[in-house]
N, C-alpha and C. Protein backbone atom coordinates (compact mmCIF):
# COMPACT_ATOMS: atom_id res chain seq x y z
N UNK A 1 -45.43 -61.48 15.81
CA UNK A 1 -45.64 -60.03 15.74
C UNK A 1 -45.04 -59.43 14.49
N UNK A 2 -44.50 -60.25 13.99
CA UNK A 2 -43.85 -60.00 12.43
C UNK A 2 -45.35 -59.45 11.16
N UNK A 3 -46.25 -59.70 11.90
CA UNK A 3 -46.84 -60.14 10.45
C UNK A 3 -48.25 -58.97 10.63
N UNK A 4 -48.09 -57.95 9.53
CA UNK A 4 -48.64 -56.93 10.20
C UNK A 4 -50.07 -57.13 10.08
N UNK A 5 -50.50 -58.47 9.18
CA UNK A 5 -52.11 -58.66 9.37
C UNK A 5 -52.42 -58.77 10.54
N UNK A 6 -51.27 -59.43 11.30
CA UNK A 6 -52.03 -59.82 12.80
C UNK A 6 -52.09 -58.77 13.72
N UNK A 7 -50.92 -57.55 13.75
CA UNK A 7 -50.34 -57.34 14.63
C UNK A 7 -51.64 -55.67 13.96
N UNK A 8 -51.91 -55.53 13.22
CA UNK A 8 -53.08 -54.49 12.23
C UNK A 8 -54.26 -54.64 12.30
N UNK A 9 -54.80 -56.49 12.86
CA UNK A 9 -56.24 -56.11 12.69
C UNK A 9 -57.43 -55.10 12.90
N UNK A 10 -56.86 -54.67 13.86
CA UNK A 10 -57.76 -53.42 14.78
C UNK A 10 -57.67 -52.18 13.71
N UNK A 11 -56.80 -52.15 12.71
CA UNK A 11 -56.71 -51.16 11.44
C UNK A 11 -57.86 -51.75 10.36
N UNK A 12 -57.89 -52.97 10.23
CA UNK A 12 -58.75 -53.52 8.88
C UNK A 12 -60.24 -54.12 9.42
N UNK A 13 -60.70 -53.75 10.57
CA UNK A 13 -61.45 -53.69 10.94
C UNK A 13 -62.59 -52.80 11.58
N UNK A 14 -63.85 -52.38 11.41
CA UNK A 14 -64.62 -51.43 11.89
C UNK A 14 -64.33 -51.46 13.10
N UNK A 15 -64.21 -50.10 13.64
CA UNK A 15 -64.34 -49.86 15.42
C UNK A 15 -64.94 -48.49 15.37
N UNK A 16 -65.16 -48.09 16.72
CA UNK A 16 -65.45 -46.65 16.98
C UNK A 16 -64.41 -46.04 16.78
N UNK A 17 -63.09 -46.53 17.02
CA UNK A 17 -61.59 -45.59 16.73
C UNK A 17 -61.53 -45.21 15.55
N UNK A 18 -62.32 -46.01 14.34
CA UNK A 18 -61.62 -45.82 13.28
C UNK A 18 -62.94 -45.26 12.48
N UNK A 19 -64.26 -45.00 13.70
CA UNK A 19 -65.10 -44.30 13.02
C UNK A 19 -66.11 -44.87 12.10
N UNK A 20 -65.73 -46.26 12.65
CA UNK A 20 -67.04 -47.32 11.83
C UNK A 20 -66.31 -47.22 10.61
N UNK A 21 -64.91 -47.23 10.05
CA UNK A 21 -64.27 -47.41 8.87
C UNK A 21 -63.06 -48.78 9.13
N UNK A 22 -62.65 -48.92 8.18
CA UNK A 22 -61.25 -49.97 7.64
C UNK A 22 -60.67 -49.84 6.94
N UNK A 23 -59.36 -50.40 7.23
CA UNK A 23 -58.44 -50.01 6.15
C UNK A 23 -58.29 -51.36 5.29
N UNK A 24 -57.84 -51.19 4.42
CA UNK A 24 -57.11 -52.27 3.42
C UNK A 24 -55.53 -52.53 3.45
N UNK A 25 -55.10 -53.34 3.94
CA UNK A 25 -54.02 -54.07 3.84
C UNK A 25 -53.07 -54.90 2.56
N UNK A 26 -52.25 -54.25 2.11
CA UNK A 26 -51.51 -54.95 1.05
C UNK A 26 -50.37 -54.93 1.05
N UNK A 27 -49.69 -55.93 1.05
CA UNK A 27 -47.77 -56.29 1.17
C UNK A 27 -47.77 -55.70 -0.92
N UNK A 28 -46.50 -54.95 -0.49
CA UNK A 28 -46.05 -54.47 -2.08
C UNK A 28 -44.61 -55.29 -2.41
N UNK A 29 -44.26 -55.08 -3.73
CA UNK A 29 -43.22 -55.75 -4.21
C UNK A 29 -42.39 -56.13 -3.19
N UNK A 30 -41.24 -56.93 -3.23
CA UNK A 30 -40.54 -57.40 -2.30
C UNK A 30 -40.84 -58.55 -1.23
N UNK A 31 -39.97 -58.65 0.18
CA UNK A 31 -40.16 -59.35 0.98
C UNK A 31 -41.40 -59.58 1.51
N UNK A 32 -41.53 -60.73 1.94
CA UNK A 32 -43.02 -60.30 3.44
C UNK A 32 -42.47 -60.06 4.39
N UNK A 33 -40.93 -60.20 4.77
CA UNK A 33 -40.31 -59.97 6.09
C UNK A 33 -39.17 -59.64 5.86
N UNK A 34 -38.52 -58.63 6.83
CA UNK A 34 -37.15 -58.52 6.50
C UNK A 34 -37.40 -57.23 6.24
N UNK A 35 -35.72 -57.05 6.48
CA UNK A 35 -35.50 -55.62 5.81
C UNK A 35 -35.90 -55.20 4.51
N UNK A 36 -36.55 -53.94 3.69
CA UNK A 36 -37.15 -53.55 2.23
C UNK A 36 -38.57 -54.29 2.69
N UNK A 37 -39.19 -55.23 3.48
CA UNK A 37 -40.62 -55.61 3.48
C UNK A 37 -41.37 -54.38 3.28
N UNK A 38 -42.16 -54.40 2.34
CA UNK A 38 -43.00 -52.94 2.08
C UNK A 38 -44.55 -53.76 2.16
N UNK A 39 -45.60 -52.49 2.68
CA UNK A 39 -46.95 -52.56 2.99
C UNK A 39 -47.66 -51.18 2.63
N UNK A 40 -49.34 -51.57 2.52
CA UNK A 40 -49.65 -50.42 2.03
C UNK A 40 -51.29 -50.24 2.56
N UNK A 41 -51.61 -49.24 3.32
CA UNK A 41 -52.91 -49.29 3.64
C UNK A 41 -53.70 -48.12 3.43
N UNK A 42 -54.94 -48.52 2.83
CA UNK A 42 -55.80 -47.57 2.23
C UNK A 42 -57.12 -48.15 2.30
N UNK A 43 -57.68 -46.61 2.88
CA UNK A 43 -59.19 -46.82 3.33
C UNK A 43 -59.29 -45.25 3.22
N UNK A 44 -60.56 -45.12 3.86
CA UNK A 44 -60.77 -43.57 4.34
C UNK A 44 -61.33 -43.64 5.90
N UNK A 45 -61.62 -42.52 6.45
CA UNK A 45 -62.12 -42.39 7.83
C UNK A 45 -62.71 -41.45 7.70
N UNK A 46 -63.99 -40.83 8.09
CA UNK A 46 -64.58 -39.70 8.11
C UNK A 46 -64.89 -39.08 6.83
N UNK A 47 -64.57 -39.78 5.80
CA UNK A 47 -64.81 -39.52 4.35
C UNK A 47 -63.43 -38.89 3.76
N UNK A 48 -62.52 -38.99 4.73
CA UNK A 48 -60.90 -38.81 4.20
C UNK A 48 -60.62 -39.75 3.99
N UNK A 49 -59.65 -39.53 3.08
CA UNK A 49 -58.39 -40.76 2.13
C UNK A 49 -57.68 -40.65 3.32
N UNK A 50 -57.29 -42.23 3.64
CA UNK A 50 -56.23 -42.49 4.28
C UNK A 50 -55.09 -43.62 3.18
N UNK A 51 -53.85 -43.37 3.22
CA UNK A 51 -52.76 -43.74 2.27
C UNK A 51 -51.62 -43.61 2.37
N UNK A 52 -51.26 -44.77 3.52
CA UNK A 52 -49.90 -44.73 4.18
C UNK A 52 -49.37 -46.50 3.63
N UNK A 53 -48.01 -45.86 3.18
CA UNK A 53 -47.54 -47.01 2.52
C UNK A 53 -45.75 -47.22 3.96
N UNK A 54 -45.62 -48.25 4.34
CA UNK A 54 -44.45 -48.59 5.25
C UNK A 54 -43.54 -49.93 4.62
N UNK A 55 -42.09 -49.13 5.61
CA UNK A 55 -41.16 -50.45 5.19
C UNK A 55 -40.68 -50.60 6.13
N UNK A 56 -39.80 -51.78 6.17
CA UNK A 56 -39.07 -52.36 7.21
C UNK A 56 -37.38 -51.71 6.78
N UNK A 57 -37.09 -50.67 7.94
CA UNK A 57 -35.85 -50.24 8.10
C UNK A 57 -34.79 -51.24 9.01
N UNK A 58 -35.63 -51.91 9.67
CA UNK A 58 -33.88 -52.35 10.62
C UNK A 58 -35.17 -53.94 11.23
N UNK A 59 -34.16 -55.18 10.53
CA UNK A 59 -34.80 -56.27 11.29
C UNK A 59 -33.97 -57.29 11.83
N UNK A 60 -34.14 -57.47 12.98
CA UNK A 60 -33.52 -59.32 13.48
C UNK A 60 -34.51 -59.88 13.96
N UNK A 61 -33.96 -60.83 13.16
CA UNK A 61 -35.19 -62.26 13.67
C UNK A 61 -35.74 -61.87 14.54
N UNK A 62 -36.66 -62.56 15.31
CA UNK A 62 -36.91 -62.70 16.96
C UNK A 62 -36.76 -61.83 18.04
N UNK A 63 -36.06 -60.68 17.28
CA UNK A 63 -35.90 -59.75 18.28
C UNK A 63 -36.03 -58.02 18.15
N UNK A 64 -36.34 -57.68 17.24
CA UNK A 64 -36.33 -56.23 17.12
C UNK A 64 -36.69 -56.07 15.40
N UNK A 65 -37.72 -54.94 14.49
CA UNK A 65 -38.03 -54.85 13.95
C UNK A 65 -38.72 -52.94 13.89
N UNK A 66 -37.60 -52.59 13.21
CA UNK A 66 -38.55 -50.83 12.97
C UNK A 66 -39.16 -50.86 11.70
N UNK A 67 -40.21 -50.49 11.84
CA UNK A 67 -40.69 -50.26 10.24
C UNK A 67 -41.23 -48.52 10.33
N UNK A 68 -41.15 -47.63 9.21
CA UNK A 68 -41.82 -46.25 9.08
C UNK A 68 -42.59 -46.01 7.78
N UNK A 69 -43.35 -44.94 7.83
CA UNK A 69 -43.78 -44.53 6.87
C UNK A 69 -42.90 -43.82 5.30
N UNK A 70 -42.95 -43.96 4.58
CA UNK A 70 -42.21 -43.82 3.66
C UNK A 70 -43.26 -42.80 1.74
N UNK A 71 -42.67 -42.04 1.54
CA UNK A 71 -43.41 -40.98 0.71
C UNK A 71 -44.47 -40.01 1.54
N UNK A 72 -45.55 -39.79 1.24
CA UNK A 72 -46.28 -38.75 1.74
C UNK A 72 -47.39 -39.23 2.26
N UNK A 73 -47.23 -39.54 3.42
CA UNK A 73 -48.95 -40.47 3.75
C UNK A 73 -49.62 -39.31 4.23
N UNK A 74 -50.93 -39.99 3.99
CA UNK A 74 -52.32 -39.35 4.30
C UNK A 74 -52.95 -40.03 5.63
N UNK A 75 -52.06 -39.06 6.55
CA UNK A 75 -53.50 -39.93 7.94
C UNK A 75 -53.58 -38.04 8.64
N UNK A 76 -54.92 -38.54 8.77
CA UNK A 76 -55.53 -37.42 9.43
C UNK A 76 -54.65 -36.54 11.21
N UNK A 77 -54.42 -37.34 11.64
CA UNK A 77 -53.67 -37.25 12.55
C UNK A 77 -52.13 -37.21 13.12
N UNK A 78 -51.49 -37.94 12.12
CA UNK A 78 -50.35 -37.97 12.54
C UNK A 78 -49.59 -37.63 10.76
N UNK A 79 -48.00 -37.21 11.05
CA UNK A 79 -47.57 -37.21 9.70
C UNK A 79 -46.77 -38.49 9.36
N UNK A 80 -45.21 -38.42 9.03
CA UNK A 80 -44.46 -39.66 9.55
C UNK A 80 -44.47 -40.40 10.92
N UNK A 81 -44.48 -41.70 11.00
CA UNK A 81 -44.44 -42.14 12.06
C UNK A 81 -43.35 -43.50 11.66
N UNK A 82 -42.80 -43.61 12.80
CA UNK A 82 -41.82 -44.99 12.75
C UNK A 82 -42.01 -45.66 13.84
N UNK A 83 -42.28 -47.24 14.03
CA UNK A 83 -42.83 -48.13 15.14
C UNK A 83 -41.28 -49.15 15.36
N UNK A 84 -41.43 -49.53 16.64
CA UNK A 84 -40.27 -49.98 16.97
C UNK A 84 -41.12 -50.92 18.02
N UNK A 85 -40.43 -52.46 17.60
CA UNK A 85 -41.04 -53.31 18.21
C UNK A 85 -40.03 -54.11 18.87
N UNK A 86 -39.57 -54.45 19.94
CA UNK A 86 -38.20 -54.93 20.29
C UNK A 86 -39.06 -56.32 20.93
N UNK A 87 -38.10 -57.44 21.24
CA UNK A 87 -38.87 -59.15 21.54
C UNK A 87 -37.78 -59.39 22.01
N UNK A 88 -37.87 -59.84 23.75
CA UNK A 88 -36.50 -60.17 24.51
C UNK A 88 -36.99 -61.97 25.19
N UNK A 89 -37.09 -62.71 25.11
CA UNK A 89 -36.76 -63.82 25.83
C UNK A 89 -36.54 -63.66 27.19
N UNK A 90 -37.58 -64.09 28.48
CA UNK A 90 -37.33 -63.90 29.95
C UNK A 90 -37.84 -65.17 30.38
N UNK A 91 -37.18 -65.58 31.64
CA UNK A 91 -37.49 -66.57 32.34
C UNK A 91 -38.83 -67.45 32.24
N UNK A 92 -39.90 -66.65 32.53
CA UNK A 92 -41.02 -67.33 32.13
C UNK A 92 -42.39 -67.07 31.03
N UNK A 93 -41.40 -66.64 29.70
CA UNK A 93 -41.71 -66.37 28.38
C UNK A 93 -41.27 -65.25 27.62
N UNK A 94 -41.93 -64.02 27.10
CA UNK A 94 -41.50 -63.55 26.46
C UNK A 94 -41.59 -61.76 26.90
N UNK A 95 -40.91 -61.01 26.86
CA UNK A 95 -40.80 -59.70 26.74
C UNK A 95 -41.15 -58.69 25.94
N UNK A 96 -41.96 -57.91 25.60
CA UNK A 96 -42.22 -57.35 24.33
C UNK A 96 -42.42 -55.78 24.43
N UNK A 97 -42.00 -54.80 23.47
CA UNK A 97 -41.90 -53.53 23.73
C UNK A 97 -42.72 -53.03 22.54
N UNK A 98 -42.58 -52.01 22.24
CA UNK A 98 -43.52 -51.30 21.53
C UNK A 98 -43.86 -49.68 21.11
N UNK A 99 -43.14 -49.15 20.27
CA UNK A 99 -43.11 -47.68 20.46
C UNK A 99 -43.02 -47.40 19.02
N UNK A 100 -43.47 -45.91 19.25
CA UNK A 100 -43.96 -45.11 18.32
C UNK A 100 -42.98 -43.72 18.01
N UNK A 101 -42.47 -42.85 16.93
CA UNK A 101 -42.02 -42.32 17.20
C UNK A 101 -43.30 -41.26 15.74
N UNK A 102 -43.36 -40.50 15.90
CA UNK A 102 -44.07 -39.93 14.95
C UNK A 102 -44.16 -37.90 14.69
N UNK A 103 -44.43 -37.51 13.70
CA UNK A 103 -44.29 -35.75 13.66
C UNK A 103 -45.85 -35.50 13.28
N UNK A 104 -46.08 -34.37 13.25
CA UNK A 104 -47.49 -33.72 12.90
C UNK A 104 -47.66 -33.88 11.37
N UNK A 105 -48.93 -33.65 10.94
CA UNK A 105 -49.38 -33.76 9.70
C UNK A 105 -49.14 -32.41 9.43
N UNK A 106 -49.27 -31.54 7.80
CA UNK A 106 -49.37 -30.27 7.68
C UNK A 106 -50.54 -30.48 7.89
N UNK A 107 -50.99 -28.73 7.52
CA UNK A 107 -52.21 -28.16 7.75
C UNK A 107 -53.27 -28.15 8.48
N UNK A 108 -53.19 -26.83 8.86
CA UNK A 108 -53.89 -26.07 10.10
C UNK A 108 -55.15 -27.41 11.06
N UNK A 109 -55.64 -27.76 10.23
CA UNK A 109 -56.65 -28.54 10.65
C UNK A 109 -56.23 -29.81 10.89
N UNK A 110 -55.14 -30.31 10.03
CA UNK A 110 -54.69 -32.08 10.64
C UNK A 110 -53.60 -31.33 11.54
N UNK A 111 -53.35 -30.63 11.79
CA UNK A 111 -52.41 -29.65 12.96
C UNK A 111 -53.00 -30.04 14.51
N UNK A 112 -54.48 -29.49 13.75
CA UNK A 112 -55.18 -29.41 15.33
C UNK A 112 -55.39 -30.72 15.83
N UNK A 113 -56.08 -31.36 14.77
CA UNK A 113 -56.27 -32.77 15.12
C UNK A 113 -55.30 -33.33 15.53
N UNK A 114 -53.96 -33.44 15.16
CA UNK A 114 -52.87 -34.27 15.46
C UNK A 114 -52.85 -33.50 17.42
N UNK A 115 -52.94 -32.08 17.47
CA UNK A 115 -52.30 -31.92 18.61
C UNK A 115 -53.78 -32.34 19.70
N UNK A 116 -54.88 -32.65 19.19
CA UNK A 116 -56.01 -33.45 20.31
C UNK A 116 -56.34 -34.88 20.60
N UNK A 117 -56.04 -35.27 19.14
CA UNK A 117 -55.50 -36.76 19.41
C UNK A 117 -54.70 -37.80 19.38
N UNK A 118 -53.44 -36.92 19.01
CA UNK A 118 -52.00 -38.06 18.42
C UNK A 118 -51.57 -38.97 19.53
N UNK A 119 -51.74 -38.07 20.61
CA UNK A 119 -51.29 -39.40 22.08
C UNK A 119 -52.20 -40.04 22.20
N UNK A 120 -53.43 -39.82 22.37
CA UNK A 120 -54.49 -40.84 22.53
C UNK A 120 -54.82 -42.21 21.49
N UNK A 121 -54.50 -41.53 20.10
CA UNK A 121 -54.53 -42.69 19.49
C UNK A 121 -53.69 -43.44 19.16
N UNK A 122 -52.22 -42.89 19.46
CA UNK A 122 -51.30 -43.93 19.29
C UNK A 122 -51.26 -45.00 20.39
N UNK A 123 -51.61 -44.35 21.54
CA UNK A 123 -51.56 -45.26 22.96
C UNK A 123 -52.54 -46.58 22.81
N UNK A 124 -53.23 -46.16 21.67
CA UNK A 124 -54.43 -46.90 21.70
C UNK A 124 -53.93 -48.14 20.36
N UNK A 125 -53.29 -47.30 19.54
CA UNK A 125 -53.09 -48.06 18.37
C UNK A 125 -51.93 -49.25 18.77
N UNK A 126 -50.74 -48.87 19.86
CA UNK A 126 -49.76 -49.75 20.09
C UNK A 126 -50.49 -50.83 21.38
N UNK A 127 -51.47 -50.49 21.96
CA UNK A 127 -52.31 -51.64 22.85
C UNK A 127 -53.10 -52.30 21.65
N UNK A 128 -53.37 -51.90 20.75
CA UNK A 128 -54.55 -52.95 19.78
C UNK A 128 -53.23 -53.61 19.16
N UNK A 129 -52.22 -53.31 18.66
CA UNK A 129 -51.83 -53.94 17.76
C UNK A 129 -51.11 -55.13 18.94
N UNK A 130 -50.69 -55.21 20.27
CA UNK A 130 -50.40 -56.06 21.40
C UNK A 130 -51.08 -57.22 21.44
N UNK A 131 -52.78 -56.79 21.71
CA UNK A 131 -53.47 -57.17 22.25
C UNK A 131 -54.27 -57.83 20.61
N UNK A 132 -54.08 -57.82 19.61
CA UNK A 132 -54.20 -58.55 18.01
C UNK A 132 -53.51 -59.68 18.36
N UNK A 133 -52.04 -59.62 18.54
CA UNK A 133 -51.36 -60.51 19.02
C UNK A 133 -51.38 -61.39 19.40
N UNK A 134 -51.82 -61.13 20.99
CA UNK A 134 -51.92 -61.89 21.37
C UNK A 134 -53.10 -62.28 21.56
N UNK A 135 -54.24 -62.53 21.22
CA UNK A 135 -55.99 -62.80 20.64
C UNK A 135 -54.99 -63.80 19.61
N UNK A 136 -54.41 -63.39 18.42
CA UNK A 136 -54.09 -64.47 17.60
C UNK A 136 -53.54 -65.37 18.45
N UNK A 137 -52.51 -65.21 18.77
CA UNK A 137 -51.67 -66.26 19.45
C UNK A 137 -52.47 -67.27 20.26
N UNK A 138 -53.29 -66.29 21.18
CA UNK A 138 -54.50 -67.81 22.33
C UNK A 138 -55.18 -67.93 21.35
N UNK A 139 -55.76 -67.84 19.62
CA UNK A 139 -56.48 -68.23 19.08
C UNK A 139 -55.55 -69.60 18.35
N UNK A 140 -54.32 -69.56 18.24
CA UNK A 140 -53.72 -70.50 17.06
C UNK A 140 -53.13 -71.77 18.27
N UNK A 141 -53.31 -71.45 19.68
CA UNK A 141 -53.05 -72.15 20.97
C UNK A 141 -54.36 -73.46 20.87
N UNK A 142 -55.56 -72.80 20.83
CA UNK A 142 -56.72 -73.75 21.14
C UNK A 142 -57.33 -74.18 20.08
């Protein structure tokens, strides 16, 4: 779940969520993992620029990883957002959490939008990026 191609596909791929659009995925200077790991995704949706660049604020191995948005991103819906992915070890495999913490975009109109769909699509965005996961994972199994 480290690895945000996997844990993103549902971002770099056409869906109805994303409006029959994709984003582009690119690791920037630095780590691929770890704390300072920086990423950068750019596409459009609806004929908007989307241009949210993230880093990794707080990582341990195997077990917990926040990454946020960082400068001025462009998403239609949401403004800053910071994801928090915690990985606990249980009896019969693994534990996994998943959260979002995020503020409104300016202006009046990504205002509105943020306040009709920010829960819906994050709920949606932290089950795709789960469910990437684990599709990779039973894919790298068989």
């Amino acid at each position: 779940m480290d690895d945000l191609s996997k844990t993103g596909m549902h971002m770099s791929q056409s869906s109805m969520m994303m409006m029959g659009s994709k984003l582009t995925l690119e690791q920037l200077e630095g780590p691929s993992k770890g704390v300072g790991a920086t990423f950068h995704w750019s596409g459009k949706v609806m004929g908007m620029p989307i241009d949210i660049t993230e880093t990794v604020t707080k990582w341990i191995e195997n077990k917990e990883k926040v990454w946020e948005t960082i400068g001025s991103p462009k998403i239609i819906i949401l403004g800053w957002y910071r994801m928090i992915l915690k990985i606990e070890s249980v009896k019969k495999g693994t534990l996994t959490s998943l959260e979002i913490e995020y503020t409104k975009p300016n202006g009046w109109f990504y205002k509105i939008m943020s306040f009709l769909f920010s829960g819906w699509y994050s709920r949606w965005c932290l089950n795709n990026m789960l469910n990437d996961t684990k599709n990779h994972l039973e894919k790298s199994i068989h």
